[in-house]
Protein backbone atom coordinates (compact mmCIF):
# COMPACT_ATOMS: atom_id res chain seq x y z
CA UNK A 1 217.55 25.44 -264.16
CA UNK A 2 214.84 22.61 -263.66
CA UNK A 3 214.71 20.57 -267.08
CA UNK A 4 211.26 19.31 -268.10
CA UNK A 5 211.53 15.67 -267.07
CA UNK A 6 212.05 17.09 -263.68
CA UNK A 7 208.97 18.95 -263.18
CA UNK A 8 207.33 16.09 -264.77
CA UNK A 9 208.44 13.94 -262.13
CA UNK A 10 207.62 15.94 -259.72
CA UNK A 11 203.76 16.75 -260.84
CA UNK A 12 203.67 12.68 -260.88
CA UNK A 13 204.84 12.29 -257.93
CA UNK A 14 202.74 14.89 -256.63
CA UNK A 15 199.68 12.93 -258.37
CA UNK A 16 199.86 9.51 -257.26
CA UNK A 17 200.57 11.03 -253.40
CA UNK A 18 196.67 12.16 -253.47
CA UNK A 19 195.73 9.16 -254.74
CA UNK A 20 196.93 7.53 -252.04
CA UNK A 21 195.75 9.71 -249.25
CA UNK A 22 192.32 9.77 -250.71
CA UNK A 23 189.62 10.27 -247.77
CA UNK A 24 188.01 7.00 -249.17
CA UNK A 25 189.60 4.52 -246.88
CA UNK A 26 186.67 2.99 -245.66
CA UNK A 27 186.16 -0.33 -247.53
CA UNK A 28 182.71 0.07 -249.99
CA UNK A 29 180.72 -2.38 -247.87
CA UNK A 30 180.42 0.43 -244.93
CA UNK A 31 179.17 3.26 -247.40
CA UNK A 32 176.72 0.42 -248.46
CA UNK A 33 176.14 0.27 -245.01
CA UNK A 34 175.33 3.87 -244.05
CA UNK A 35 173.18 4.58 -247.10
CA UNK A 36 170.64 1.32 -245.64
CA UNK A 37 170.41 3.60 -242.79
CA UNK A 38 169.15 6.50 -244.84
CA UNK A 39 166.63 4.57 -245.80
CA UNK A 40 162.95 4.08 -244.31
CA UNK A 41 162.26 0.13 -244.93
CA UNK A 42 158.59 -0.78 -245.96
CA UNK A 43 159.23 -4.49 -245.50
CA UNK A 44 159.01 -6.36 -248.94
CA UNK A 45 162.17 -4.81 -250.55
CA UNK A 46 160.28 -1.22 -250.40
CA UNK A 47 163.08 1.68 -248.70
CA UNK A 48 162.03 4.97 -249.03
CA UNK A 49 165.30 6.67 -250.27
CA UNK A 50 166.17 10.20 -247.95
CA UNK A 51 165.72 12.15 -250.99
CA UNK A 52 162.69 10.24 -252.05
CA UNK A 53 160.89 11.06 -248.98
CA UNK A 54 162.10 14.63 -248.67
CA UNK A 55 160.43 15.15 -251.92
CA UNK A 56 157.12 14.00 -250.40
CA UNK A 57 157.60 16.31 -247.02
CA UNK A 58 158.76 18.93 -249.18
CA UNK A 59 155.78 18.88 -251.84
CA UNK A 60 153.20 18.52 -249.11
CA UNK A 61 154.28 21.35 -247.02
CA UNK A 62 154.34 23.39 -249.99
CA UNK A 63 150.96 22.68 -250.75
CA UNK A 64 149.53 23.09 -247.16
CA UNK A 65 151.37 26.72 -246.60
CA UNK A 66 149.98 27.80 -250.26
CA UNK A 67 146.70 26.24 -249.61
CA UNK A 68 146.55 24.81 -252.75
CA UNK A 69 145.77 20.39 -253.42
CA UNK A 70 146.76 18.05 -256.31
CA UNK A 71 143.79 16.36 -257.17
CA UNK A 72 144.20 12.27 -257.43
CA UNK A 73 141.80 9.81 -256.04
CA UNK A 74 141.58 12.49 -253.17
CA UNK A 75 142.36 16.29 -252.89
CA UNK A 76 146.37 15.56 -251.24
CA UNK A 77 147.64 16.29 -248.82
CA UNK A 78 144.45 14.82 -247.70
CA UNK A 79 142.70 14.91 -243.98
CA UNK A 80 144.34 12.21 -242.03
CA UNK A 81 142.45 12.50 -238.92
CA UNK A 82 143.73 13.51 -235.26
CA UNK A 83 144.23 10.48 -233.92
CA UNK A 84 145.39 8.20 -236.47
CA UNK A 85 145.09 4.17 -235.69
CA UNK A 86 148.49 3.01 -237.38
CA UNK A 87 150.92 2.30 -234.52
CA UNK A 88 154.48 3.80 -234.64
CA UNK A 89 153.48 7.71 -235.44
CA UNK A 90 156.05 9.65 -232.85
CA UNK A 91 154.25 11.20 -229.86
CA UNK A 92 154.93 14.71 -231.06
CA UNK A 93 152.62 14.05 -234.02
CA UNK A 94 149.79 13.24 -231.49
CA UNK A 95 147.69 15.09 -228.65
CA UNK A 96 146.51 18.82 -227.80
CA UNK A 97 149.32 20.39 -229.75
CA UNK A 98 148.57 18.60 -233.28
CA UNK A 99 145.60 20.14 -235.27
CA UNK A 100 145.15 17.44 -237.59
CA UNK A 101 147.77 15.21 -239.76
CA UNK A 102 147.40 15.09 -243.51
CA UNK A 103 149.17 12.53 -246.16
CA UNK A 104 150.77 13.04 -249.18
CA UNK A 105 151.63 10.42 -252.01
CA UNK A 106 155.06 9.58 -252.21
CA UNK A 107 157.16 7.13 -254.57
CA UNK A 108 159.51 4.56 -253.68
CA UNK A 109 163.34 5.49 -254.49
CA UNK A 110 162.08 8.17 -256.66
CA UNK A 111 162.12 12.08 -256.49
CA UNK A 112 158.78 12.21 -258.63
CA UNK A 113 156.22 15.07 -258.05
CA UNK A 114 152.57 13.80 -257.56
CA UNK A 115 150.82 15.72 -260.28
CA UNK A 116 146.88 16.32 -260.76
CA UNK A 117 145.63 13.19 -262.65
CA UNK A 118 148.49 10.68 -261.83
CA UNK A 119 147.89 7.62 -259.57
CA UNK A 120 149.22 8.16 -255.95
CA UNK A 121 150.55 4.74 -255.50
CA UNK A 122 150.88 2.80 -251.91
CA UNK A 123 153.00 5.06 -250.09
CA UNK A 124 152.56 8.17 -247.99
CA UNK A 125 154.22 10.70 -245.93
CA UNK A 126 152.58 12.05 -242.77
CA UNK A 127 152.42 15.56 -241.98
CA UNK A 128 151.37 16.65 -238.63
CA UNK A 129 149.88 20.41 -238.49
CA UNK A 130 150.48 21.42 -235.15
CA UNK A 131 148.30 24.73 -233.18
CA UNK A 132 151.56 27.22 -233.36
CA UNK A 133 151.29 26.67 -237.35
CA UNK A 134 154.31 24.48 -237.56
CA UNK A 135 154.81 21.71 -239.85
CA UNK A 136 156.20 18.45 -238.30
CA UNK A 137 157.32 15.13 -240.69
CA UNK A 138 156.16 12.50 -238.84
CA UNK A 139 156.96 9.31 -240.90
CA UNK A 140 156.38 6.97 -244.16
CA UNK A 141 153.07 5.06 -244.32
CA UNK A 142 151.79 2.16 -246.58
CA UNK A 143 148.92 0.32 -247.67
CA UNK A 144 151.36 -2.75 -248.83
CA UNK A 145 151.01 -5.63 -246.53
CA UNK A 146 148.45 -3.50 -244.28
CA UNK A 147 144.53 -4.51 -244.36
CA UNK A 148 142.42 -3.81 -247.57
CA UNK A 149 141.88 0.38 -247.40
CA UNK A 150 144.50 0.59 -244.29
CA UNK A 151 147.64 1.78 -244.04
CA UNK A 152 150.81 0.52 -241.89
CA UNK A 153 153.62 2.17 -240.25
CA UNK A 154 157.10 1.96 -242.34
CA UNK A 155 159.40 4.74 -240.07
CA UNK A 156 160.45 7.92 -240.11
């Protein structure tokens, strides 16, 4: 019959085995590394964080397939034109096949909801509304370091 000590042993042994073959093997500098590249840089220490900017997407397509606005300085997502001036939007958000794009206010590195009343900051997501009814996330806009009332491209 095992005695105690011995199955003791054996769960610490067990124990400090998975320690050892823990998946994280990968020195902390590369995770660093791979969450940059999640990121949509602004320039000026401004990176859109993915789950910052999936909030934006995610709130404006919600609005635009309920019909519905949040009203701020503008009714958002707001009328971006057809064939918007800032360079960098992707081709697919351009030509016969987009309707119109529309922007939606979106916070830096946060997962806040633009609400009726609040201030919709320097930052927005584009939203191209294409003739087939799709929605397409076209990139991160901002009016830091872009001419007074402009916006420039960040990424997507």
């Amino acid at each position: 019959m095992h005695s105690i000590n011995s199955l003791y042993a054996l769960t610490l042994a067990l124990v400090v085995s998975s320690i050892h073959a823990s998946p994280l093997t990968k020195p902390l500098d590369e995770f660093a590394e791979l969450d940059r590249r999640a990121t949509v840089d602004c320039g000026g220490g401004y990176r859109f964080l993915t789950a910052a900017q999936n909030k934006g997407y995610d709130d404006a397509i919600a609005h635009l397939d309920a019909g519905t606005t949040v009203t701020g300085n503008n009714q958002n997502p707001e009328y971006y034109g057809d064939q918007p001036a800032v360079v960098g939007i992707p081709a697919s958000c351009k030509g016969p096949a987009v309707n119109d794009l529309r922007i939606y206010p979106v916070y830096v590195q946060e997962t806040t909801t633009f609400t009726a009343g609040s201030a919709p900051g320097q930052d927005r997501v584009v939203i191209a509304r294409h003739a087939d009814g799709t929605r397409e996330r076209c990139g991160l806009i901002t009016h830091r370091g872009a001419a007074a009332g402009q916006f420039k491209w960040c990424g997507i």
